[in-house]
C-alpha atoms as a PDB file:
ATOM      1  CA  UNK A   1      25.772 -84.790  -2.228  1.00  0.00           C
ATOM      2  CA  UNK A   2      21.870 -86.141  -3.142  1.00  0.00           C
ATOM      3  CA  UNK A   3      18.852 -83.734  -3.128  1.00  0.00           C
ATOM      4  CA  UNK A   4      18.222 -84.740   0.362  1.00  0.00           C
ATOM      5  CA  UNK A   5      21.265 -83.465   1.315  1.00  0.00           C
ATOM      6  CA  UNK A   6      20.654 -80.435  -0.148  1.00  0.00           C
ATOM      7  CA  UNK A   7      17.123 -79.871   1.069  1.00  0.00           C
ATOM      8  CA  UNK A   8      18.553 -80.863   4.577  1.00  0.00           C
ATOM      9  CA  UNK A   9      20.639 -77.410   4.636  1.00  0.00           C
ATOM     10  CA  UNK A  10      17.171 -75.615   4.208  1.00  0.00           C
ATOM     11  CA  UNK A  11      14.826 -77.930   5.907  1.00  0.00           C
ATOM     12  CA  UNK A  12      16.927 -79.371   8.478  1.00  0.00           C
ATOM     13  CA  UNK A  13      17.345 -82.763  10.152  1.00  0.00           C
ATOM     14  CA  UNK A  14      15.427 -85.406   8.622  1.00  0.00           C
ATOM     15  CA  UNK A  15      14.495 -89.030   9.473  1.00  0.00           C
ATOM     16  CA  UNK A  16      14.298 -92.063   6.927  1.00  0.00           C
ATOM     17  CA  UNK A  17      11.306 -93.917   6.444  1.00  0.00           C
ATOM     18  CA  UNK A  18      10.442 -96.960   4.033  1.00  0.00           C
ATOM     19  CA  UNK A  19      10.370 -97.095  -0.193  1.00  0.00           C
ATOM     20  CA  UNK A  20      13.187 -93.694  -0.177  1.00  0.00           C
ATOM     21  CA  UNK A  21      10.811 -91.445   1.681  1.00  0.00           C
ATOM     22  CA  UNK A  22      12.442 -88.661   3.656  1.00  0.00           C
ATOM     23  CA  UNK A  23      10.519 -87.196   6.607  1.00  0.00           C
ATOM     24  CA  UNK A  24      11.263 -83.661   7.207  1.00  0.00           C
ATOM     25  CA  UNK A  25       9.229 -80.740   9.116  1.00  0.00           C
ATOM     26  CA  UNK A  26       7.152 -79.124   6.723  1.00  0.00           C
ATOM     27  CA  UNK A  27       7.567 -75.012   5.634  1.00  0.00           C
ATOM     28  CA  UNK A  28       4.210 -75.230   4.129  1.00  0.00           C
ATOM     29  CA  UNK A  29       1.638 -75.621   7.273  1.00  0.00           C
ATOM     30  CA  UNK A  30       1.951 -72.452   8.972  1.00  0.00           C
ATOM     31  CA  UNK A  31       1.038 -70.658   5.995  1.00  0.00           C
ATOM     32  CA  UNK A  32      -1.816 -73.639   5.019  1.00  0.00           C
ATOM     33  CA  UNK A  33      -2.874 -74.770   8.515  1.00  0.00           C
ATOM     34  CA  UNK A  34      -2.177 -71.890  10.296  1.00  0.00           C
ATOM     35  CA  UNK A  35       0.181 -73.952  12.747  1.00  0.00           C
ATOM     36  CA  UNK A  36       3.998 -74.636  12.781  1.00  0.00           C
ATOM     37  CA  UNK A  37       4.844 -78.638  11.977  1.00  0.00           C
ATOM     38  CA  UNK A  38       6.330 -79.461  14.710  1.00  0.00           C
ATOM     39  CA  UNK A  39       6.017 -83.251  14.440  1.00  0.00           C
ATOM     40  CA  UNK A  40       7.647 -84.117  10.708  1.00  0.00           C
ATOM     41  CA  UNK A  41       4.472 -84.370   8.230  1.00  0.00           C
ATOM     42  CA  UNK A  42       6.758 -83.768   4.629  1.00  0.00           C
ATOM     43  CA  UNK A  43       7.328 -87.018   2.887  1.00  0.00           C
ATOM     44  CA  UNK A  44      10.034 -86.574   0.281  1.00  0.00           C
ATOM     45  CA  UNK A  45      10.510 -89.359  -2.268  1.00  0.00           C
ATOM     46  CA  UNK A  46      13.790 -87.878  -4.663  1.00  0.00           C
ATOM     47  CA  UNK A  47      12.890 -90.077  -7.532  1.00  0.00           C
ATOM     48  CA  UNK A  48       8.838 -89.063  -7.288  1.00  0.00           C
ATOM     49  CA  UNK A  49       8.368 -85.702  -5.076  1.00  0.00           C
ATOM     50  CA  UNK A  50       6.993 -84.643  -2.150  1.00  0.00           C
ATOM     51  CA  UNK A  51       3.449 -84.718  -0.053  1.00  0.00           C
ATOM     52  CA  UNK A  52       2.353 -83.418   3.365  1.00  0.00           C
ATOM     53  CA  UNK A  53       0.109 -85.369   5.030  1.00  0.00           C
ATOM     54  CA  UNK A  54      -1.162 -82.563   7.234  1.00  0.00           C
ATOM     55  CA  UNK A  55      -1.052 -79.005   4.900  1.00  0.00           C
ATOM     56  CA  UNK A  56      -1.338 -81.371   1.770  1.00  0.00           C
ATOM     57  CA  UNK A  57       0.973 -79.262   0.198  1.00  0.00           C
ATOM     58  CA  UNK A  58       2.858 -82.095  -3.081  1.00  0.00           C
ATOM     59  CA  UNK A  59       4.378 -81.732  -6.203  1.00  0.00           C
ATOM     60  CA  UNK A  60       7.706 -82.788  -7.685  1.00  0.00           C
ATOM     61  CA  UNK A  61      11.204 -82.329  -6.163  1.00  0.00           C
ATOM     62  CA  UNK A  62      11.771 -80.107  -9.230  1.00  0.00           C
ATOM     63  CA  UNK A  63       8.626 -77.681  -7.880  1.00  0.00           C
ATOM     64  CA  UNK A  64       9.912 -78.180  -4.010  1.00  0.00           C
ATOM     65  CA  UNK A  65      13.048 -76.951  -5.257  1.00  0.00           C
ATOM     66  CA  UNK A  66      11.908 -73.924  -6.488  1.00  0.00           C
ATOM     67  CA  UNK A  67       9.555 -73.277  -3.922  1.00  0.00           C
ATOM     68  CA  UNK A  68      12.698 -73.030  -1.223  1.00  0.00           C
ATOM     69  CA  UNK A  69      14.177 -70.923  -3.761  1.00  0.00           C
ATOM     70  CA  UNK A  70      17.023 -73.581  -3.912  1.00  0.00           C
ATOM     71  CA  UNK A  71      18.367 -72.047  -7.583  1.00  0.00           C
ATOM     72  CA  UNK A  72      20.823 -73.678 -10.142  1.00  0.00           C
ATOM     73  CA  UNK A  73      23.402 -71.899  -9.000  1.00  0.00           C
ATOM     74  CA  UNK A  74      22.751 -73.214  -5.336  1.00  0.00           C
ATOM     75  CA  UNK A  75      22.986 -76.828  -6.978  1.00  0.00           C
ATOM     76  CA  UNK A  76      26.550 -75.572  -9.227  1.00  0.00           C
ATOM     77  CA  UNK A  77      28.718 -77.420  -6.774  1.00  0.00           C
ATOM     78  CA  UNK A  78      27.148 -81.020  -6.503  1.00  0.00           C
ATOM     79  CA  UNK A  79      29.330 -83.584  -7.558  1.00  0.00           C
ATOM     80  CA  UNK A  80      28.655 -85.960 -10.409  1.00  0.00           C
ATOM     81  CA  UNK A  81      27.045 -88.558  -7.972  1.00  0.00           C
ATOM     82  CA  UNK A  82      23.888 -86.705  -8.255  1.00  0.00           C
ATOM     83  CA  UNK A  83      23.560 -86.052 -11.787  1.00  0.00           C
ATOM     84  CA  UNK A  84      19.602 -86.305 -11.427  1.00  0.00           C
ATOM     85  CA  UNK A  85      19.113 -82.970  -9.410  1.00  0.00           C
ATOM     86  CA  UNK A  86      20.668 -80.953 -11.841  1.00  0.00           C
ATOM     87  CA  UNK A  87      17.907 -83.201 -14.261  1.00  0.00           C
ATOM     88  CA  UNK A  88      14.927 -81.325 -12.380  1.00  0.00           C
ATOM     89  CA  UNK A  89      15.734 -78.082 -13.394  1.00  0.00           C
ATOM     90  CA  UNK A  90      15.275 -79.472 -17.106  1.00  0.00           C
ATOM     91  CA  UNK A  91      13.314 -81.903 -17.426  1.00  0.00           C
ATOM     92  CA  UNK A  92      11.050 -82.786 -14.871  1.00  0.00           C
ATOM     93  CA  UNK A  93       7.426 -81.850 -14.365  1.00  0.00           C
ATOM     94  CA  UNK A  94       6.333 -78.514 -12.412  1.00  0.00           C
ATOM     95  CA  UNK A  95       2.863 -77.485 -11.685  1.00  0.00           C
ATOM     96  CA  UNK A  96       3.550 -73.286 -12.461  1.00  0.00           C
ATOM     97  CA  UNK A  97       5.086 -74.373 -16.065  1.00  0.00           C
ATOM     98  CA  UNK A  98       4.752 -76.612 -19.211  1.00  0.00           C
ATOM     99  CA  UNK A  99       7.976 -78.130 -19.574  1.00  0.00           C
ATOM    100  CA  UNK A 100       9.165 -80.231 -22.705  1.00  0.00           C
ATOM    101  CA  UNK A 101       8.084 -83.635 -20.720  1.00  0.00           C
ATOM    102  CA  UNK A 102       4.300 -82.906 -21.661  1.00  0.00           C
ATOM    103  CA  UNK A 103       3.192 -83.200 -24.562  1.00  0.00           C
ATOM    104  CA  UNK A 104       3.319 -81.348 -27.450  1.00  0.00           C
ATOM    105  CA  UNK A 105       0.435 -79.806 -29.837  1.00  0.00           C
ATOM    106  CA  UNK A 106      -1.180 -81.394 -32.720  1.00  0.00           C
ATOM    107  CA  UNK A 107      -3.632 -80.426 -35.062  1.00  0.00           C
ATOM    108  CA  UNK A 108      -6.884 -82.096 -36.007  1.00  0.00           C
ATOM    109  CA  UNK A 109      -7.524 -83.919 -39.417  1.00  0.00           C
ATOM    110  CA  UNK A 110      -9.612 -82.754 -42.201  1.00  0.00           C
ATOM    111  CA  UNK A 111     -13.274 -83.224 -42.966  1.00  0.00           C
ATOM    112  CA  UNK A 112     -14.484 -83.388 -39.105  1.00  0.00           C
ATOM    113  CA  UNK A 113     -18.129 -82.457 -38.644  1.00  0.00           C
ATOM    114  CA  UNK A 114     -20.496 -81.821 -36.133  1.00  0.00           C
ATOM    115  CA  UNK A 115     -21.503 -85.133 -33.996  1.00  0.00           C
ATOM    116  CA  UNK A 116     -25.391 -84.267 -34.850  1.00  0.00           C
ATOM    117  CA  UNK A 117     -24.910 -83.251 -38.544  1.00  0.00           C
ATOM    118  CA  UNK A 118     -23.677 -86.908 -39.645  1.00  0.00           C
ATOM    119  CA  UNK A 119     -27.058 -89.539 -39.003  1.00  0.00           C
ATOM    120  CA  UNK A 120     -24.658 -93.058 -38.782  1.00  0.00           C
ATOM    121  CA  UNK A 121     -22.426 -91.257 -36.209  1.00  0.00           C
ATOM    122  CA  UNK A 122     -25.080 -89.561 -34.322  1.00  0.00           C
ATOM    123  CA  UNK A 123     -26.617 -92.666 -33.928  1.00  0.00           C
ATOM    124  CA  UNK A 124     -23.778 -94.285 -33.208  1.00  0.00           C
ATOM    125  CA  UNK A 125     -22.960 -91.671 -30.166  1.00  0.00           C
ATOM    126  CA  UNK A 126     -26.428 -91.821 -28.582  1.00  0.00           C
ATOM    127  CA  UNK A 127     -25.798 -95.633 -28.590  1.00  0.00           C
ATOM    128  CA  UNK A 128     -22.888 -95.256 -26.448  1.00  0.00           C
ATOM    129  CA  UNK A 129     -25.123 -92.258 -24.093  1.00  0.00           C
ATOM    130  CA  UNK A 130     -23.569 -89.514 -25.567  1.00  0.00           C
ATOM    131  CA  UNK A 131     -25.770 -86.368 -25.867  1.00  0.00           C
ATOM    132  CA  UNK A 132     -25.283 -83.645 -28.126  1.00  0.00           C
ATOM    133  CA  UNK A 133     -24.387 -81.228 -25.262  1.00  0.00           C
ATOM    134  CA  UNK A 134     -21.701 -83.772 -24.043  1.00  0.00           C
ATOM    135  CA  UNK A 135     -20.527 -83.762 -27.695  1.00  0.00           C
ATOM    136  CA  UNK A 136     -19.643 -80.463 -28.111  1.00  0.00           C
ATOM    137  CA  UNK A 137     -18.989 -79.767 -24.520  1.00  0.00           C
ATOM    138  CA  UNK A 138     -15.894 -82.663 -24.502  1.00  0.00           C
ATOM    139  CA  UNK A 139     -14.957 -82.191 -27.971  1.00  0.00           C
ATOM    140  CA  UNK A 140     -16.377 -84.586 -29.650  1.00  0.00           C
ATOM    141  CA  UNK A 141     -16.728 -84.506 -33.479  1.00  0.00           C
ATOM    142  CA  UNK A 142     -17.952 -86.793 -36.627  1.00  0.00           C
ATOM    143  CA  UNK A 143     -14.808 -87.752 -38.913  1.00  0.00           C
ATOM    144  CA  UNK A 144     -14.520 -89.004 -42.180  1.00  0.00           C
ATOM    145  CA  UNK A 145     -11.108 -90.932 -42.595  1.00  0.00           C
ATOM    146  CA  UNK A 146      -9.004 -91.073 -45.824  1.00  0.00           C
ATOM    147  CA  UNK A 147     -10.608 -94.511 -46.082  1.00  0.00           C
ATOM    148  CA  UNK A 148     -14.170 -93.038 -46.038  1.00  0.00           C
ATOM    149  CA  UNK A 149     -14.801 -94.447 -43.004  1.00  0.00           C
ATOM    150  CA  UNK A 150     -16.995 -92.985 -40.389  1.00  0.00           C
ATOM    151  CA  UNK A 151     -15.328 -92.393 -37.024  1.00  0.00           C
ATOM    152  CA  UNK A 152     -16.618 -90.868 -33.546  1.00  0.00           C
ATOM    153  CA  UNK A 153     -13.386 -88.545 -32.780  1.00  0.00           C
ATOM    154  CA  UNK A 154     -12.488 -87.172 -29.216  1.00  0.00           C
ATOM    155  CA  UNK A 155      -9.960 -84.231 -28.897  1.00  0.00           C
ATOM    156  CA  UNK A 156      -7.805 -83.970 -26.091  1.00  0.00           C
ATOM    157  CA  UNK A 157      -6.771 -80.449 -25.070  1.00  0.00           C
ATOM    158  CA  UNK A 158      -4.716 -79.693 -22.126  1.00  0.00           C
ATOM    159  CA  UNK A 159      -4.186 -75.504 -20.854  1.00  0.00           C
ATOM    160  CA  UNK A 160      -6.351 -74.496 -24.274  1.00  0.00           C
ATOM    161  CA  UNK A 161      -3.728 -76.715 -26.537  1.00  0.00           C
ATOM    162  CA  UNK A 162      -5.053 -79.814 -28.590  1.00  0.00           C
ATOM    163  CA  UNK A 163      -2.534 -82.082 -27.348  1.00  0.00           C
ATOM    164  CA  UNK A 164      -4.067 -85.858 -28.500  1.00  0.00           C
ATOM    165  CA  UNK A 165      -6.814 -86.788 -30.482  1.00  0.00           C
ATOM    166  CA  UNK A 166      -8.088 -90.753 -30.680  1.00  0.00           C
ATOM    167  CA  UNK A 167     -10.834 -91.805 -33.381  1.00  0.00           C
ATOM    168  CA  UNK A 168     -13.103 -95.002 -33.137  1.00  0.00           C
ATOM    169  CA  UNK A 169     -14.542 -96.357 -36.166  1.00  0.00           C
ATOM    170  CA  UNK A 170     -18.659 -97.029 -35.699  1.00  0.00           C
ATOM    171  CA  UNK A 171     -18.986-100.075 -37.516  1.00  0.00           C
ATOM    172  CA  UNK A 172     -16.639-102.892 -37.815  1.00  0.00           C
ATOM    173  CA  UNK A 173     -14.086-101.974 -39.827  1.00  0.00           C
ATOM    174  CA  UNK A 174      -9.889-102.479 -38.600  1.00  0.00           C
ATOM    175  CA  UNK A 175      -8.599-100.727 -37.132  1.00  0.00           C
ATOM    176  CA  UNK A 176     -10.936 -99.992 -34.202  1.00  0.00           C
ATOM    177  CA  UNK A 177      -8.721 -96.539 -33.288  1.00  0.00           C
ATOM    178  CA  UNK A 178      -6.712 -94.309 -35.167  1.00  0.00           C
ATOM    179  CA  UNK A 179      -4.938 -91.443 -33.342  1.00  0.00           C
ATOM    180  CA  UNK A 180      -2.814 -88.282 -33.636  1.00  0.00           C
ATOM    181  CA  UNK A 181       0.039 -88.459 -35.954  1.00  0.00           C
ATOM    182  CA  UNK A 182       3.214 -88.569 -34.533  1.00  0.00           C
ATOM    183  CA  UNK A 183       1.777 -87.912 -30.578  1.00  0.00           C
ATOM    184  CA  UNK A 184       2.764 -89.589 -27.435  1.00  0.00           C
ATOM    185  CA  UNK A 185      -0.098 -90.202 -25.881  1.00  0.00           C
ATOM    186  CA  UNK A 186       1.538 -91.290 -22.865  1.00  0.00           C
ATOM    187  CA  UNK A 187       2.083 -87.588 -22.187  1.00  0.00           C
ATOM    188  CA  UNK A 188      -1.488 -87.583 -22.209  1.00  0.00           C
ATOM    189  CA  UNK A 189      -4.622 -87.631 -19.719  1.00  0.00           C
ATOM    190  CA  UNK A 190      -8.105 -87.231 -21.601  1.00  0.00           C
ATOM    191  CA  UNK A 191     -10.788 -85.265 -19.574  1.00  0.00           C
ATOM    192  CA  UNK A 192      -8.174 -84.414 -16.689  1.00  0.00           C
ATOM    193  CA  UNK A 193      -9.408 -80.299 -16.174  1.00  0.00           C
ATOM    194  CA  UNK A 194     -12.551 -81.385 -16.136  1.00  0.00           C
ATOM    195  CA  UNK A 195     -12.297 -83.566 -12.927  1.00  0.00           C
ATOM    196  CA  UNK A 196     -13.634 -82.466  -9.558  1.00  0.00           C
ATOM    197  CA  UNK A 197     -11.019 -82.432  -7.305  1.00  0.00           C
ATOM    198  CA  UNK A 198     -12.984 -83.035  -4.416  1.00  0.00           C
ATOM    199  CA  UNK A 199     -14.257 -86.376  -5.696  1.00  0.00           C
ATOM    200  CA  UNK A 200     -11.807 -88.971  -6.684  1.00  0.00           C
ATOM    201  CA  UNK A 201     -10.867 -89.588 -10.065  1.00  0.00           C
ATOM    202  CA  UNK A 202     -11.350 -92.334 -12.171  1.00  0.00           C
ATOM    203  CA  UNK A 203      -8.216 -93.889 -14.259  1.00  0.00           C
ATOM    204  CA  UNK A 204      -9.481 -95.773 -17.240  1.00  0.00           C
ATOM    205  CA  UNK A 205      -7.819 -97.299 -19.906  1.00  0.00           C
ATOM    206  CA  UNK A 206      -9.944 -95.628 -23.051  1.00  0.00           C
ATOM    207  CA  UNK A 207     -12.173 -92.900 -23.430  1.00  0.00           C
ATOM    208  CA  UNK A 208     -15.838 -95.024 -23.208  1.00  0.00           C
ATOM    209  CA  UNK A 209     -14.669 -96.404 -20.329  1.00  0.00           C
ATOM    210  CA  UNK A 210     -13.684 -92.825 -18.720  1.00  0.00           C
ATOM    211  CA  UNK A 211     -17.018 -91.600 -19.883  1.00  0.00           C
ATOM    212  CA  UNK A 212     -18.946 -95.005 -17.991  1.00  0.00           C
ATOM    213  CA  UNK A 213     -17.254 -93.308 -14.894  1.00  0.00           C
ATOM    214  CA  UNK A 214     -18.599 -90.412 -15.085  1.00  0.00           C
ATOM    215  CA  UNK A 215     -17.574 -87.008 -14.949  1.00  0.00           C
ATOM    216  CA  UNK A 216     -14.366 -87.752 -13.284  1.00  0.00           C
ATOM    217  CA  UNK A 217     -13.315 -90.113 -15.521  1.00  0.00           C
ATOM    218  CA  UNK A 218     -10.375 -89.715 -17.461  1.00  0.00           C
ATOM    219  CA  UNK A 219      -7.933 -92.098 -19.820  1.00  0.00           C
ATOM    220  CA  UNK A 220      -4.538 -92.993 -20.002  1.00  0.00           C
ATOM    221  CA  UNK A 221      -4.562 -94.293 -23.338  1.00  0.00           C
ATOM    222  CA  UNK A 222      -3.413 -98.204 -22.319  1.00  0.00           C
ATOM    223  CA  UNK A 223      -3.111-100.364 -19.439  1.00  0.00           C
ATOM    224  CA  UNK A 224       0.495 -98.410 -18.076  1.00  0.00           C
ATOM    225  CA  UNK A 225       0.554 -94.914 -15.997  1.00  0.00           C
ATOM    226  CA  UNK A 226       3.329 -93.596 -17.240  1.00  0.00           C
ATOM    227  CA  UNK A 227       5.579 -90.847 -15.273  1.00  0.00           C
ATOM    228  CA  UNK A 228       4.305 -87.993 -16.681  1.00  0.00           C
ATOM    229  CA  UNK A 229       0.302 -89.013 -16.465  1.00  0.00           C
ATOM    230  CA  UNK A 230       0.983 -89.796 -12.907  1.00  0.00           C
ATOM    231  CA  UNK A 231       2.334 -86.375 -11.749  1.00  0.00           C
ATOM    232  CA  UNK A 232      -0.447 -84.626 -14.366  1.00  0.00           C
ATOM    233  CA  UNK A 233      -3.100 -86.725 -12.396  1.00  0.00           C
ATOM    234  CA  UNK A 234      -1.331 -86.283  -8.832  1.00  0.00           C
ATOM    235  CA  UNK A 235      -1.885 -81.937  -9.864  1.00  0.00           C
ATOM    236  CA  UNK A 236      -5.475 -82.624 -10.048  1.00  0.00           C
ATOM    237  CA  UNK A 237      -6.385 -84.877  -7.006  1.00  0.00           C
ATOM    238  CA  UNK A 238      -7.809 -84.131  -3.775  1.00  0.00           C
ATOM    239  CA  UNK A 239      -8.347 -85.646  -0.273  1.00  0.00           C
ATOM    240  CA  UNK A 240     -10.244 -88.503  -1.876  1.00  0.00           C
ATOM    241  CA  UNK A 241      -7.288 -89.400  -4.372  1.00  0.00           C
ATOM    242  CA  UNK A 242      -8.013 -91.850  -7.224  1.00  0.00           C
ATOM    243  CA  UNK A 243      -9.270 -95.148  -8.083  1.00  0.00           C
ATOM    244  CA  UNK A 244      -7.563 -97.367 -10.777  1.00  0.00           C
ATOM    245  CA  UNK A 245     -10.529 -98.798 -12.903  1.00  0.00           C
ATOM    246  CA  UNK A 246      -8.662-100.896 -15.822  1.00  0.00           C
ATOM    247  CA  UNK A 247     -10.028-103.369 -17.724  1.00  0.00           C
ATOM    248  CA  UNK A 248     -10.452-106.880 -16.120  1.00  0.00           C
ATOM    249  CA  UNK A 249      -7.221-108.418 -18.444  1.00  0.00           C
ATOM    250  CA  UNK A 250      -5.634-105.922 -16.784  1.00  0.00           C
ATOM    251  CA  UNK A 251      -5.242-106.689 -12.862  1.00  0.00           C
ATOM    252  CA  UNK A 252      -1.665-106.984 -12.648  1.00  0.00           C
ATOM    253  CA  UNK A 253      -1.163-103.600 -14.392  1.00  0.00           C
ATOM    254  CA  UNK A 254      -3.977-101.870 -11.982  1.00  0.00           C
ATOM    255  CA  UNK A 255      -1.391-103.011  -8.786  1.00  0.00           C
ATOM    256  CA  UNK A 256       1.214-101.095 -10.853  1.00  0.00           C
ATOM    257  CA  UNK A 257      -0.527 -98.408 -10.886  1.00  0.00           C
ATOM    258  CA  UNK A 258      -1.854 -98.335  -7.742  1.00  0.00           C
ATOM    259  CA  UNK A 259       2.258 -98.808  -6.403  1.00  0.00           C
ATOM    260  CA  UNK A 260       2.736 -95.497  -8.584  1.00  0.00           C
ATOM    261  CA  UNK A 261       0.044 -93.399  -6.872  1.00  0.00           C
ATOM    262  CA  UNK A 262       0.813 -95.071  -3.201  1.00  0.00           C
ATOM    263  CA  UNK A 263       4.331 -94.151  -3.871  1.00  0.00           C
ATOM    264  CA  UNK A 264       3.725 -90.114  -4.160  1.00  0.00           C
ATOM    265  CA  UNK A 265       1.361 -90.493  -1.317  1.00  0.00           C
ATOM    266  CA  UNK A 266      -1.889 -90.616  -3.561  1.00  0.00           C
ATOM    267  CA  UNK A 267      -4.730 -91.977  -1.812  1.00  0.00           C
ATOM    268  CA  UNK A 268      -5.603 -94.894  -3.969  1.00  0.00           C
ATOM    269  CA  UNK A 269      -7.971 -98.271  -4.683  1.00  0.00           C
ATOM    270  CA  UNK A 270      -8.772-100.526  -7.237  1.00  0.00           C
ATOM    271  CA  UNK A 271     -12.017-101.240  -8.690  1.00  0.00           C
ATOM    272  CA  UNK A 272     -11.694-105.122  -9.590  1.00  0.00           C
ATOM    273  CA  UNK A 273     -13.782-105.694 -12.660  1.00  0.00           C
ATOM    274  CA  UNK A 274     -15.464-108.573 -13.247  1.00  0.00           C
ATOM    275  CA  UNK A 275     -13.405-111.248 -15.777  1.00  0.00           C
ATOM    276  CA  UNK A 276     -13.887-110.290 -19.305  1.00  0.00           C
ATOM    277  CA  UNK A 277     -15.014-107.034 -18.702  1.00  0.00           C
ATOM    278  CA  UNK A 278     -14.426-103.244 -18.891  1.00  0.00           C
ATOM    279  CA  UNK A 279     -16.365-100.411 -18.256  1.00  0.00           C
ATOM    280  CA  UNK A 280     -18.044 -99.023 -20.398  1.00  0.00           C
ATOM    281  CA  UNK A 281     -19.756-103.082 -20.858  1.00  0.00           C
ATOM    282  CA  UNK A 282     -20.748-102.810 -17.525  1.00  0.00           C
ATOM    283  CA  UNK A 283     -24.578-101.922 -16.559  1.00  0.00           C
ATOM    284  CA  UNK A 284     -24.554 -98.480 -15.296  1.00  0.00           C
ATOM    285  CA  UNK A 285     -26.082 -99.067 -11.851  1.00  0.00           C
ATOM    286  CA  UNK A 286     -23.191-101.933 -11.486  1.00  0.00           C
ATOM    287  CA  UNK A 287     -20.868 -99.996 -12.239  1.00  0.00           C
ATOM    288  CA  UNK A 288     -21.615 -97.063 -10.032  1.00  0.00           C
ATOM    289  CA  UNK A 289     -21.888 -99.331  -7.233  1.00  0.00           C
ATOM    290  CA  UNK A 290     -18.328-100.331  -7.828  1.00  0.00           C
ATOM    291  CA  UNK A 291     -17.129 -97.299  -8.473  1.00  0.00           C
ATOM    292  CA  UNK A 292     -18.734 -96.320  -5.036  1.00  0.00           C
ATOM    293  CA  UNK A 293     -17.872 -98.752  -2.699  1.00  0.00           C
ATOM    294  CA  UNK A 294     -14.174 -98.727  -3.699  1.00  0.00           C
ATOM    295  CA  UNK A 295     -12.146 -99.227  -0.688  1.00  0.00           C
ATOM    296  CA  UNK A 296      -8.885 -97.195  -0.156  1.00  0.00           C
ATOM    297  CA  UNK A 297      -5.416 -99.579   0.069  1.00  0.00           C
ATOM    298  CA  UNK A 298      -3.283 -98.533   2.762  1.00  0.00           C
ATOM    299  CA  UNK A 299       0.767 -98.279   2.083  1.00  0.00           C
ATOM    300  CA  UNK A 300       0.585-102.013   4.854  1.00  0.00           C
ATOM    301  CA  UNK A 301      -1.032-103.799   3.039  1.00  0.00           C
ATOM    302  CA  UNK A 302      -0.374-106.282  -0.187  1.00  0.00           C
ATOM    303  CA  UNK A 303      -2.516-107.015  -3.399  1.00  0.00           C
ATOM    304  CA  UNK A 304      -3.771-110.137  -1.788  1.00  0.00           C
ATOM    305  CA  UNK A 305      -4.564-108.789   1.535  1.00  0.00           C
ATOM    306  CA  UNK A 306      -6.124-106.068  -1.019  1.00  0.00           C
ATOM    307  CA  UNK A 307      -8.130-108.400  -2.487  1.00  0.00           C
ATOM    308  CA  UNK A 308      -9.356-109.840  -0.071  1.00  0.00           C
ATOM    309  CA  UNK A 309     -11.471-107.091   0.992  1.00  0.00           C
ATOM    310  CA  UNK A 310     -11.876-105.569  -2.624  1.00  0.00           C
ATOM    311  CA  UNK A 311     -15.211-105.153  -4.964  1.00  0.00           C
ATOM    312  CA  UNK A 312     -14.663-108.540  -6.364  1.00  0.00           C
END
């Protein structure tokens, strides 16, 4: 017996679609919409979750689970085909929790000052546009490393908890970042609560970059979504979804990531940068028209028919 099986006692006949999706009527719009589905708008996905294209209603199958009050002990009975449903109840991601898949906490170095209180940093911040107030507003602090090296360091915190933290030296000196001891910062998403969800959000590879973005920036840490940042993303987007705005050496990896988002019914582009650039090199009006005129993919079409079409 698979999850779809077992959602199919609850939700009832379902049709197959393309890429594992699962088409069922969805529970969620009368309560949403104020109207019954009467047409099929759930998309299931068992290995990603689940998205309604008309209430909007998404999540994991983990959360869809509970929210049809489908318990453990409804699942005690599946054979050992499925082993992965019993896997949601323990490990996979849920919006109403903080499961052992996100990251845990970390604590900040010593001898971290004030952005404004250090002259080389400050200096060093205002070069890259960042204000005082955006400095201690985001987290941002002066650190002295164990090499006495000046660094610009940015704290990630996710639900009040410093989760990540990534340091950038201000002069030339290897290497360019140090980061959190023993962290995974694949579990993390820097400036993700402070998003607007009804603009889309910006995936960057580091933090500058995020910042050139804008307020909706945010970074993955690297040129790979990985499974967690994709549902912690997914929980903060709206109708306008996200763009994928990686560095230009990394094209093929923005197409992954764009499959990833596509895949959970994210409504996604890519904003092509220009070769050998990121960014936070880009001029600021350039970039904002990018950023701007990003076109959405749809699920039809391929990276070159993409392309074709694209900010290039």
């Amino acid at each position: 017996m698979s999850v779809i099986d077992v959602l199919s006692q609850v939700l009832g006949d379902y049709r197959e679609t393309s890429g594992n999706e699962h088409v069922f009527y969805c529970p969620f719009c009368l309560d949403v919409v104020g109207e019954t589905d009467t047409t099929g708008h759930l998309y299931v996905n068992p290995d990603v979750g689940f998205f309604c294209h008309r209430c909007l209603s998404k999540g994991s199958v983990k959360r869809l689970l509970h929210l049809l009050g489908i318990s453990k002990d409804d699942l005690a009975g599946l054979t050992p085909e499925a082993p992965s449903i019993r896997a949601y109840f323990s490990v996979g991601w849920d919006e109403t929790s903080t499961p052992d898949s996100l990251a845990s906490t970390v604590l900040l170095p010593k001898d971290i000052y004030p952005v404004a209180s250090v002259p080389d940093v400050h200096a060093y911040a205002i070069s890259r546009g960042l204000t005082d107030y955006y400095c201690i507003t985001h987290n941002i602090y002066a650190w002295l490393d164990g090499q006495e090296q000046w660094r610009l360091l940015f704290a990630d915190y996710y639900e009040g908890a410093l989760v990540f933290w990534q340091a950038r030296t201000i002069g030339t000196r290897r290497p360019k970042y140090l980061s959190a001891f023993g962290a995974d910062k694949s579990k993390c998403v820097w400036n993700l609560e402070r998003v607007n969800p009804e603009y889309p959000i910006y995936v960057a590879e580091g933090i500058l970059s995020a910042i050139a973005c804008g307020r909706n920036g945010v970074a993955i840490y690297g040129k790979y979504v990985s499974e967690v940042q994709l549902f912690l993303i997914a929980s903060r987007c709206g109708e306008q979804g996200v763009r994928i705005v990686l560095d230009s050496d990394a094209r093929a990896n923005s197409f992954k990531a764009l499959d990833l988002f596509l895949g959970i019914n994210i409504p996604t582009g890519v904003v092509i940068m220009p070769e050998g650039s990121d960014p936070d090199s880009m001029d600021e009006e350039v970039l904002a028209d990018m950023l701007l005129s990003c076109s959405l993919v749809t699920s039809e079409e391929s990276p070159l028919e993409y392309l074709r079409h694209a900010n290039i």
